[in-house]
Protein backbone atom coordinates (compact mmCIF):
# COMPACT_ATOMS: atom_id res chain seq x y z
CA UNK A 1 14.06 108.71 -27.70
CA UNK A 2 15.13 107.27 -30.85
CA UNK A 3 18.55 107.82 -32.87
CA UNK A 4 20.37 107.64 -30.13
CA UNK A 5 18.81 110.38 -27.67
CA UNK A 6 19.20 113.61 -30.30
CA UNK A 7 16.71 116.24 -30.86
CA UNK A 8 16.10 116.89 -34.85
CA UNK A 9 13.73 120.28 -35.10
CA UNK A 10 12.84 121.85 -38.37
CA UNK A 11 14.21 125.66 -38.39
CA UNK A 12 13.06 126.83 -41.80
CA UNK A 13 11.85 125.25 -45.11
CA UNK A 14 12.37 127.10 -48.47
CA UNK A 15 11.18 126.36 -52.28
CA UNK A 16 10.56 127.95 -55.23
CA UNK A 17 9.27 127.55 -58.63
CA UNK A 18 6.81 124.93 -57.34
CA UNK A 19 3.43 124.65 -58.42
CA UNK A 20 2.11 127.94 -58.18
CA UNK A 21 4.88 129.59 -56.66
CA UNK A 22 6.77 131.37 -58.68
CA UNK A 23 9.76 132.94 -56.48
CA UNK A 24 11.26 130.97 -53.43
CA UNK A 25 9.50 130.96 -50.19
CA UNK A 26 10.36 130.45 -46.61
CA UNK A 27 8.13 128.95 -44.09
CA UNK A 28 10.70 129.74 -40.71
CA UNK A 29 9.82 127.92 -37.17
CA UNK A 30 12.72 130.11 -35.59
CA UNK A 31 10.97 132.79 -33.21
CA UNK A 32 11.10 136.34 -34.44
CA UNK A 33 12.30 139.28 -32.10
CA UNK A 34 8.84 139.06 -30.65
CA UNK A 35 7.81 138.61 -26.72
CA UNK A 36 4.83 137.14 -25.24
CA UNK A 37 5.89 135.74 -21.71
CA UNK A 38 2.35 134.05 -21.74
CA UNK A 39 2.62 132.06 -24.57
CA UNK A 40 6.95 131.59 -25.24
CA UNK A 41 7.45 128.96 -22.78
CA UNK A 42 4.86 126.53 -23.93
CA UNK A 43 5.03 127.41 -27.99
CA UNK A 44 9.52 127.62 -28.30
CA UNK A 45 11.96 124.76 -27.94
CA UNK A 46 14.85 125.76 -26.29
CA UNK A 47 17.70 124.14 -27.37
CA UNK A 48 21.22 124.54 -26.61
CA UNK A 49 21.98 126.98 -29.42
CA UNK A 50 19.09 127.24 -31.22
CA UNK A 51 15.21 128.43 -30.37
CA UNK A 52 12.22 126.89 -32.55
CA UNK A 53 8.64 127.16 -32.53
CA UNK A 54 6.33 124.00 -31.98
CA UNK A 55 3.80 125.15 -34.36
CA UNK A 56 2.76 126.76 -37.25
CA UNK A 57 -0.45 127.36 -39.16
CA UNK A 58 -0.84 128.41 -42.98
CA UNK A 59 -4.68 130.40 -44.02
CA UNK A 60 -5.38 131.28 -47.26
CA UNK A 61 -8.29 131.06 -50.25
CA UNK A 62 -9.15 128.13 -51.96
CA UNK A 63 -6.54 127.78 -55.00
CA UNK A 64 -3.82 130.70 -53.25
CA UNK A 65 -1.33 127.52 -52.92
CA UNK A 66 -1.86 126.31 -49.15
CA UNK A 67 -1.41 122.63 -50.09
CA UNK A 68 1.39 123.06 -52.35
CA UNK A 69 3.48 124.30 -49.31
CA UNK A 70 3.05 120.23 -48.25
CA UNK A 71 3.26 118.84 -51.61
CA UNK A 72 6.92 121.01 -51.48
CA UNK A 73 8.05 119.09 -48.50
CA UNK A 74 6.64 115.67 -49.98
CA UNK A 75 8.53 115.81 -53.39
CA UNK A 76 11.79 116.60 -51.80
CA UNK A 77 11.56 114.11 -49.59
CA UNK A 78 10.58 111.60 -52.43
CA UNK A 79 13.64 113.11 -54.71
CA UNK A 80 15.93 112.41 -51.81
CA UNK A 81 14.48 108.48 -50.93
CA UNK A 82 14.25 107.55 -54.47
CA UNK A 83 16.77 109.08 -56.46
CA UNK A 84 19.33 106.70 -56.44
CA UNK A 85 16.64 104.36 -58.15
CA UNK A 86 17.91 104.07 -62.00
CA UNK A 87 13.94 103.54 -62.89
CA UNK A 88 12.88 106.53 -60.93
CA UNK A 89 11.63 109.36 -62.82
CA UNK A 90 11.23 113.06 -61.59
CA UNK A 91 7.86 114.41 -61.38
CA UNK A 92 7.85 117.88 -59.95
CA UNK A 93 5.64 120.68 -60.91
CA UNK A 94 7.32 123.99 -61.67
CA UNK A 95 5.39 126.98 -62.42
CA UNK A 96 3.99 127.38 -65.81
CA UNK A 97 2.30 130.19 -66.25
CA UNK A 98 5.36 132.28 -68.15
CA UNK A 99 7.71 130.94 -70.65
CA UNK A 100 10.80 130.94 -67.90
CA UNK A 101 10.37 129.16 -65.35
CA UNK A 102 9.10 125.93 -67.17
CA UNK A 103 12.81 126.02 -68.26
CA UNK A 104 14.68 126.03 -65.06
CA UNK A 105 14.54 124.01 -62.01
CA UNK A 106 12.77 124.32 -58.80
CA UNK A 107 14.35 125.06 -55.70
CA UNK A 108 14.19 123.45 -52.50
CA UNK A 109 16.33 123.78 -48.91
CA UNK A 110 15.66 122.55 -45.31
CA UNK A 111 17.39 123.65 -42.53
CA UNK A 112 17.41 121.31 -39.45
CA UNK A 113 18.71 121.50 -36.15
CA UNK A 114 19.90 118.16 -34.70
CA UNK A 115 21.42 117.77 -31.31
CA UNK A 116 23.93 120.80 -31.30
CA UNK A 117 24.68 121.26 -35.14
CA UNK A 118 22.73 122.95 -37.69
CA UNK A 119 21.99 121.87 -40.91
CA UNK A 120 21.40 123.28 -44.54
CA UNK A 121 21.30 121.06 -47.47
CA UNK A 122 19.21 121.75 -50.54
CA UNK A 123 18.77 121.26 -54.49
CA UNK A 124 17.82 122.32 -57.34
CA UNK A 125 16.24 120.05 -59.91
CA UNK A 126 14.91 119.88 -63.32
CA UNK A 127 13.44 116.64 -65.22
CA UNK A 128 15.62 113.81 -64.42
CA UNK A 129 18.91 116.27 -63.56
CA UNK A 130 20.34 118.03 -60.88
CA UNK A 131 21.10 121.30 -61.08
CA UNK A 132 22.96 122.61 -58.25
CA UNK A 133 23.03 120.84 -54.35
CA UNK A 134 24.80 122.01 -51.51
CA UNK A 135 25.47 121.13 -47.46
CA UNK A 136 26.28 123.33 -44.91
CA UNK A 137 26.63 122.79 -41.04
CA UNK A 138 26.96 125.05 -38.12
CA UNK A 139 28.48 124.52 -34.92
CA UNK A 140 30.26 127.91 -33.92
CA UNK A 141 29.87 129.01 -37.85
CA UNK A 142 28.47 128.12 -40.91
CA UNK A 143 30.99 125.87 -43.11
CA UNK A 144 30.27 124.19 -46.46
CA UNK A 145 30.05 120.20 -46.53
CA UNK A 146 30.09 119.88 -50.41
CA UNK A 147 28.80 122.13 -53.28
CA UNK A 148 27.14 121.20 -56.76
CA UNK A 149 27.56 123.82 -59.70
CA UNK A 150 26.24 122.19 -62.54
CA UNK A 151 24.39 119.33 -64.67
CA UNK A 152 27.50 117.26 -64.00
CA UNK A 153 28.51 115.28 -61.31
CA UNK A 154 31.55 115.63 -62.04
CA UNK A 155 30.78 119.58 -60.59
CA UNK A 156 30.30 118.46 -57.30
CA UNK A 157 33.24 119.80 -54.79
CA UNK A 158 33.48 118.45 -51.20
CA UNK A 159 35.36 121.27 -48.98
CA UNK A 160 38.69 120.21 -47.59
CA UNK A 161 37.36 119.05 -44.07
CA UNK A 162 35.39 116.62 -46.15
CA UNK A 163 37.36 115.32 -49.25
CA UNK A 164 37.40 111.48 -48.25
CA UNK A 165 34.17 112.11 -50.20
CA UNK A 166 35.80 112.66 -53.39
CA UNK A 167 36.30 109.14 -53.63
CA UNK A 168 31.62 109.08 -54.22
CA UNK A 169 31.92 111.41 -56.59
CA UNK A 170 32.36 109.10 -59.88
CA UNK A 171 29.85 106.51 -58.49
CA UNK A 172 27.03 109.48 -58.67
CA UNK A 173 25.06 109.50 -61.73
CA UNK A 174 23.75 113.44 -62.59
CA UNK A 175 19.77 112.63 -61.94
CA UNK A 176 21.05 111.36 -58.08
CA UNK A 177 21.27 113.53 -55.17
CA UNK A 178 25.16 113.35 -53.95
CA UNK A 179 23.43 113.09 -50.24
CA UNK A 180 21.84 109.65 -51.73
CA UNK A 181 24.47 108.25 -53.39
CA UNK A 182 26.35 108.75 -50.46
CA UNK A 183 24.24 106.57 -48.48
CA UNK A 184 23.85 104.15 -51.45
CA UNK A 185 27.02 103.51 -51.36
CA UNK A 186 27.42 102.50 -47.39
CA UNK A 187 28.74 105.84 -46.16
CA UNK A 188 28.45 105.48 -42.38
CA UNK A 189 28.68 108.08 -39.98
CA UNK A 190 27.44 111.82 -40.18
CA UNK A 191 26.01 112.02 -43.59
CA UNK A 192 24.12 109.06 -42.99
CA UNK A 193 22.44 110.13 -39.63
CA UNK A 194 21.56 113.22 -41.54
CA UNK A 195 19.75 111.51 -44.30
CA UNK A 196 18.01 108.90 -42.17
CA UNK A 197 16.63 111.71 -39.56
CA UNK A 198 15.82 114.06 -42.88
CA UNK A 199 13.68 110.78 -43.93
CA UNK A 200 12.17 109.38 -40.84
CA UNK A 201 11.29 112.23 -38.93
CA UNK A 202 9.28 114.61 -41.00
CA UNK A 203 6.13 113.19 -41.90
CA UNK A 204 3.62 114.38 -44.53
CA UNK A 205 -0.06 113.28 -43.93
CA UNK A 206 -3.36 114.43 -45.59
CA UNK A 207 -5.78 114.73 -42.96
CA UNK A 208 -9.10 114.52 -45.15
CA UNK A 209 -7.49 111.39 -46.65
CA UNK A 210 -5.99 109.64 -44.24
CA UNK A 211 -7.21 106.35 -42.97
CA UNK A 212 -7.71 105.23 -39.45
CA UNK A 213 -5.96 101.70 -40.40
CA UNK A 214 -2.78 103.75 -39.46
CA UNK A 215 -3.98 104.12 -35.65
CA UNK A 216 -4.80 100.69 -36.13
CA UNK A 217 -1.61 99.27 -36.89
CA UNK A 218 -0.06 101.59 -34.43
CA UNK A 219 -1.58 99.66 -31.91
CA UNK A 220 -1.76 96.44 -32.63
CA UNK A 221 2.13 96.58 -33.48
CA UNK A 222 2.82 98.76 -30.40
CA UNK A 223 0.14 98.09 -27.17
CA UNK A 224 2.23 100.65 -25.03
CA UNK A 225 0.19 103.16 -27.20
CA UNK A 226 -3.04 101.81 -26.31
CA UNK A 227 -3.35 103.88 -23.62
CA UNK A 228 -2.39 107.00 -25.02
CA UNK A 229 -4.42 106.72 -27.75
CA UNK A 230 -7.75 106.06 -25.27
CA UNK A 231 -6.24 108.68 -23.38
CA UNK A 232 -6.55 111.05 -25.95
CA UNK A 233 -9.77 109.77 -27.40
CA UNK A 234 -11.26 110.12 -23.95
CA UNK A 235 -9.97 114.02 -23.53
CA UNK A 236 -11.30 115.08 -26.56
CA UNK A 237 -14.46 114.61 -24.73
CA UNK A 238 -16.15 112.24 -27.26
CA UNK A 239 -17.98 109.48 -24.38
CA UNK A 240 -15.37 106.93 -25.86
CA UNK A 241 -14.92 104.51 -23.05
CA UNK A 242 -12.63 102.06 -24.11
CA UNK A 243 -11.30 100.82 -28.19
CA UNK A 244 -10.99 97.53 -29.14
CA UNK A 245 -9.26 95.91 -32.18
CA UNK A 246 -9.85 92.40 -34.17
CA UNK A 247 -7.78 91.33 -36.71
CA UNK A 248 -9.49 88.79 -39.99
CA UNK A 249 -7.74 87.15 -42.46
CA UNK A 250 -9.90 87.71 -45.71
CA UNK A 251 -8.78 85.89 -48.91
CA UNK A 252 -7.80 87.66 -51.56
CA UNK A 253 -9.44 85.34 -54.10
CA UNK A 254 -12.77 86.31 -52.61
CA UNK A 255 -12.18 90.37 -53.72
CA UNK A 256 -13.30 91.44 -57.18
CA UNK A 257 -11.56 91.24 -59.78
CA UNK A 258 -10.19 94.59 -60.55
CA UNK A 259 -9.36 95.24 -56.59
CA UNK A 260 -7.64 91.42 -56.44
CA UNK A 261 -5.22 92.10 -59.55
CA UNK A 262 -4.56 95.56 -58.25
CA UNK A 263 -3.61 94.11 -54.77
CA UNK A 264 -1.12 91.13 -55.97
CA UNK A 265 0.43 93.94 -57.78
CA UNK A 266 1.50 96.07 -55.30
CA UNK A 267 1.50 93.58 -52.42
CA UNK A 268 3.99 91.59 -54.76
CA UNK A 269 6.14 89.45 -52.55
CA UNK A 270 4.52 90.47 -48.87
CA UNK A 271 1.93 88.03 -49.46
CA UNK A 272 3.74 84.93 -48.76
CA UNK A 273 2.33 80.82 -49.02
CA UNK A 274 -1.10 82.64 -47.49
CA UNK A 275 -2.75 84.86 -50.50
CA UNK A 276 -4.34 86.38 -47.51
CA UNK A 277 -4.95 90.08 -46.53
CA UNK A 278 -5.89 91.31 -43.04
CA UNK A 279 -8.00 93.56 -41.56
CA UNK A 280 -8.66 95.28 -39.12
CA UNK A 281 -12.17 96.15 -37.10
CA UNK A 282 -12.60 98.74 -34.70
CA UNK A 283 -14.91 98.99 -32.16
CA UNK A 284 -15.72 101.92 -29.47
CA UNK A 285 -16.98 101.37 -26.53
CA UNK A 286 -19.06 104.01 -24.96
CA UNK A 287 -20.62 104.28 -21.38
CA UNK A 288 -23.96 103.14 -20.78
CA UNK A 289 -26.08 104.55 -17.97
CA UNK A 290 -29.62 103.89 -16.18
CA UNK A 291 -32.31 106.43 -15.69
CA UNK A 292 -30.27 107.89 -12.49
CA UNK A 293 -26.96 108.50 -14.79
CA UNK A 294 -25.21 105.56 -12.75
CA UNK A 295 -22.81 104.00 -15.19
CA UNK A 296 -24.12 100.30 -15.48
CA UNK A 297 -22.17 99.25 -17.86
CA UNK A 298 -20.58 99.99 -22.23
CA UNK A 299 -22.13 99.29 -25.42
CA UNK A 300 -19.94 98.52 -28.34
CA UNK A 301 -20.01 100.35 -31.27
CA UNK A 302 -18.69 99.45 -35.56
CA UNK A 303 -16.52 102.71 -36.04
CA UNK A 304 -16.97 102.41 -39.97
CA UNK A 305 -21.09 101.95 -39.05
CA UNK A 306 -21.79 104.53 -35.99
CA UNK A 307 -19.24 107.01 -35.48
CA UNK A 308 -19.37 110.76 -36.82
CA UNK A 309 -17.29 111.57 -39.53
CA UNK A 310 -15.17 114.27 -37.10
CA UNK A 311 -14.54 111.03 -34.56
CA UNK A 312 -13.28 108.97 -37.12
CA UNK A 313 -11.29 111.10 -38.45
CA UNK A 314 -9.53 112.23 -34.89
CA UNK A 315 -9.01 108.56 -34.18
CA UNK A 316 -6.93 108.68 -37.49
CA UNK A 317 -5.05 111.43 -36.72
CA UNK A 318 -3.84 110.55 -33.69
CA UNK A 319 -2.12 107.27 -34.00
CA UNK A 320 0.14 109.45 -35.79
CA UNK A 321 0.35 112.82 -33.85
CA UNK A 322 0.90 110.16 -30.72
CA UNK A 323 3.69 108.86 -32.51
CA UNK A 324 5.18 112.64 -33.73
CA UNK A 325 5.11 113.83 -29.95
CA UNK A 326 6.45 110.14 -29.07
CA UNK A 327 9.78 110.49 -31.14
CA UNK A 328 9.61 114.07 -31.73
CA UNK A 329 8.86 113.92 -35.28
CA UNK A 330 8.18 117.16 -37.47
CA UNK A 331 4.49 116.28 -38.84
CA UNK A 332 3.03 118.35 -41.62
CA UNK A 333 -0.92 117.93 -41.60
CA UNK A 334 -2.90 119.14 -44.96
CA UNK A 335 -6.40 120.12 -44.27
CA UNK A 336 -5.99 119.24 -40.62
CA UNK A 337 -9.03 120.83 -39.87
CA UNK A 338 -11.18 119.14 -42.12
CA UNK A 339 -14.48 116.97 -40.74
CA UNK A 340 -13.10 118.78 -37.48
CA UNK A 341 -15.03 120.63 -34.95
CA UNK A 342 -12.99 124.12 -33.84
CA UNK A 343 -12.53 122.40 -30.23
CA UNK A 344 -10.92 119.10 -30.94
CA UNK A 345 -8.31 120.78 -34.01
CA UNK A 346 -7.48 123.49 -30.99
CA UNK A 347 -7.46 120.29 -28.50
CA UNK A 348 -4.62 118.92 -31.21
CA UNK A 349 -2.67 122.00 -30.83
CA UNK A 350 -2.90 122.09 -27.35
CA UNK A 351 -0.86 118.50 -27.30
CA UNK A 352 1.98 120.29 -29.08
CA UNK A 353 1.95 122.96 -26.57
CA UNK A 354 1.73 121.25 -23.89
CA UNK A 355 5.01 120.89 -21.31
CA UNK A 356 4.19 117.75 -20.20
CA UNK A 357 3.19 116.07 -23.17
CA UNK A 358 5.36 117.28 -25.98
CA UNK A 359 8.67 116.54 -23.78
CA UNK A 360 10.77 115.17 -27.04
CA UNK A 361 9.88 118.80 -28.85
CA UNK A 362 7.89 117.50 -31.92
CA UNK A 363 6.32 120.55 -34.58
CA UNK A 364 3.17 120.21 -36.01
CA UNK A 365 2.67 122.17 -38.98
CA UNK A 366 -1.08 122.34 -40.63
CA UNK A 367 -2.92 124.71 -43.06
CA UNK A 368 -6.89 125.02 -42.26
CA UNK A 369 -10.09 127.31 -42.82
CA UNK A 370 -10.83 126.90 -38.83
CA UNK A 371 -10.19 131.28 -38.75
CA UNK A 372 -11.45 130.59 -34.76
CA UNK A 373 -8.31 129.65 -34.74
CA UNK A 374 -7.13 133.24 -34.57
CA UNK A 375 -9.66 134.38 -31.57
CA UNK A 376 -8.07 132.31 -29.37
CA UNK A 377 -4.60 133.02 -27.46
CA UNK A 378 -2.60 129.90 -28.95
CA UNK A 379 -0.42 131.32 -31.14
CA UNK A 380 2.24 134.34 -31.35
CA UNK A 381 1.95 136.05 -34.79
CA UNK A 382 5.05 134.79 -36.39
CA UNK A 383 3.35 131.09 -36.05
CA UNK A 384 0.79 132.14 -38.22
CA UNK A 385 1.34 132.26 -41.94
CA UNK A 386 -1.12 133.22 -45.16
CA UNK A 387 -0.99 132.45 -48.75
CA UNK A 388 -1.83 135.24 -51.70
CA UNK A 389 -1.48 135.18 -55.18
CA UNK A 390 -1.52 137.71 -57.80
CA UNK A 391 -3.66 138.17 -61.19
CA UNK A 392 -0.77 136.27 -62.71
CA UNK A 393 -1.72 133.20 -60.91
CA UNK A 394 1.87 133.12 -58.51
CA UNK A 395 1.69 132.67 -54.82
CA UNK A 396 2.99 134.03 -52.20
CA UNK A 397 3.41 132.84 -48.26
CA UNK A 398 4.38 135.54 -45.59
CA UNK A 399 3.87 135.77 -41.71
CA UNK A 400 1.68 137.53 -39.68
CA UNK A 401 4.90 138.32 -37.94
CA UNK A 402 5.96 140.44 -41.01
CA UNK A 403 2.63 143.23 -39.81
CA UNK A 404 4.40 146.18 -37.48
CA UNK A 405 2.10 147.55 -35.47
CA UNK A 406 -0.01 144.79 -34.71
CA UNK A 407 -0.13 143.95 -31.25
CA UNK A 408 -1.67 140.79 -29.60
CA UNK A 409 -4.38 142.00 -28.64
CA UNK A 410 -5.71 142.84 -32.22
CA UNK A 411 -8.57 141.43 -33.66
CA UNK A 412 -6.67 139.07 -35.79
CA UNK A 413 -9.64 137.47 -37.07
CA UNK A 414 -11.55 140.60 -38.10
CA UNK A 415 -8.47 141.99 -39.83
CA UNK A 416 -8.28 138.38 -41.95
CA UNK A 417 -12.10 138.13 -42.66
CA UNK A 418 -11.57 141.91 -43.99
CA UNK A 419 -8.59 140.82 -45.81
CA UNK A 420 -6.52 143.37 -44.73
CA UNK A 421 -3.38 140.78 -44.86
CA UNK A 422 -3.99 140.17 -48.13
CA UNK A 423 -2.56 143.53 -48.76
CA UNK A 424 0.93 142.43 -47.42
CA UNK A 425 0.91 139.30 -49.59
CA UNK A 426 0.66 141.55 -52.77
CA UNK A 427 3.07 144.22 -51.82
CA UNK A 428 5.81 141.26 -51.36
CA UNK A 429 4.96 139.73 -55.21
CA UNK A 430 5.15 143.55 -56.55
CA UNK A 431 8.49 144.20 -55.09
């Protein structure tokens, strides 16, 4: 494993005044006080102190705020990587639609769970300034790191276990995260674990618009993948036989115009002597038989010119879900579902699930219409999460856990396609 051999799992993600939710939220992978011996085993970590779920899925309406749950994790993640940048400028959403909370900041926490200590750092942020920020960790009991009252960063107060950080304090500008400028400024040791596993092991992906050139590369920069990935390919049951990758050098020079000046912009300096882009082909291979179904041989197909929509897709989703359940990253999938059939988004979840597969305890959490989904016996009900909002246009995200009287053997899908857990959602915004 990477980082030295310790296990970073996501126990609960919280923001508020985001988009179009209003009040602070909490998406929680720690297990409620539920049982289900046939499903605990294979869908809870079991740490050394701590138990955390493998999965979670979000459901709700077009427009009830599914997607800003992932656009939540994405701009904190951005605020902490590039706030120490004296050109970098804010750009978070708050919600708009009263006169108060355009004028205060927007809340966000994580709580992680690496090796034996627990983790809880979080901000609050306005424009270009922070607001408040705060660390706390947990071994035997929860004790503060450093705490952040104020525009100021001259209001920032490390706890006496921790004041050799004092000495940061006057090289923090107010729009930086103290956690940053830490790191900036060459703090070694547990702070700067923290941040890097914070930034390199939760992963945000869009699964309608992510391309398969990230499988790609996986590959051809790591062939001790290759066979997972065919492996993979080949379960989902698709009549791949076999994937092979060519790599062209194509000339920037010979792109048009508008796509050229846009590249040598962005690829500034990573060009070299060359000018030169390259790319990448895929091909499938897929079995070819004679007229008594003996195998006699494969026929190579152009992914980009013969594949289904749903197989390209899977083929670039699981470069990366390889590498999550490699290093035993947290991935967050938007629209996982989408251009999916019902079998191959369950056969995804299955991988997280699965004992000997997900040995390094990745989480995969994913919002999706697939309401199938809820037939089958994947899930226990505090994995399973909807999204509401009110005639005043604010969101809301709750748990299927939060239903008494519900037990597993409930039509969950009939009760969702009747909205009956809407009901829940809107009784939480009124109280």
């Amino acid at each position: 494993m990477k980082n030295g051999g310790s296990v970073m799992m996501l126990k609960e993600f919280k923001f508020g005044n985001f988009r179009s939710f209003k009040e602070i939220q909490t998406l929680s992978m720690e297990p409620m006080s539920i049982s289900r011996p046939d499903l605990d085993c294979f869908n809870i970590s079991e740490l050394k102190k701590e138990r955390i779920l493998k999965t979670a899925v979000v459901y709700g309406h077009n427009s009830f705020g599914k997607s800003n749950i992932f656009k939540a994790i994405e701009d904190m993640l951005d605020v902490i990587k590039n706030c120490t940048n004296p050109s970098y400028k804010v750009n978070i959403d708050c919600f708009k639609l009263d006169d108060f909370s355009r004028n205060n900041p927007s809340f966000f926490e994580l709580t992680i769970v690496l090796g034996e200590i627990t983790y809880r750092y979080g901000f609050e942020i306005l424009g270009n300034k922070v607001h408040k920020e705060w660390l706390y960790k947990k071994n035997i009991r929860e004790v503060n790191v450093f705490n952040r009252e104020g525009t100021s960063s001259e209001s920032i107060k490390p706890s006496t276990s921790y004041s050799s950080l004092k000495k940061y304090i006057k090289f923090t500008r107010d729009e930086e995260l103290f956690l940053s400028s830490i790191v900036k400024l060459n703090e070694q040791g547990e702070l700067r674990t923290l941040y890097n596993y914070i930034l390199s092991d939760i992963k945000i992906i869009s699964g309608d618009s992510i391309n398969k050139s990230t499988t790609s590369f996986i590959l051809s920069d790591r062939s001790w993948y290759r066979d997972k990935v065919i492996k993979a390919m080949q379960s989902a049951d698709l009549g791949i036989e076999d994937i092979e990758i060519t790599e062209e050098e194509e000339d920037i020079e010979s792109l048009p115009s508008y796509y050229r000046n846009y590249l040598k912009e962005r690829l500034s300096g990573e060009l070299g002597d060359k000018n030169a882009l390259i790319r990448m082909y895929e091909t499938f291979k897929h079995k070819v038989y004679d007229k008594n179904n003996k195998q006699i041989g494969v026929e190579s197909f152009s992914v980009d010119e013969s594949e289904s929509q749903g197989t390209i897709k899977l083929y670039s989703l699981i470069g990366p879900i390889i590498d999550a359940l490699e290093n035993g990253y947290v991935l967050f999938v938007d629209e996982l579902d989408s251009k999916l059939h019902h079998l191959i988004t369950k056969y995804i979840i299955d991988l997280f699930h699965d004992l000997s597969i997900n040995i390094n305890n990745a989480q995969l959490i994913f919002n999706t219409h697939d309401m199938y989904l809820l037939k089958e016996n994947i899930f226990r009900k505090d994995q399973v999460y909807f999204t509401d909002k009110n005639k005043y246009g604010e969101s809301t995200l709750y748990s299927l856990g939060d239903f008494k009287g519900l037990d597993n053997k409930a039509n969950i899908l009939s009760h969702y396609l009747a909205r009956n857990f809407e009901s829940l959602g809107s009784k939480k915004m009124e109280e």
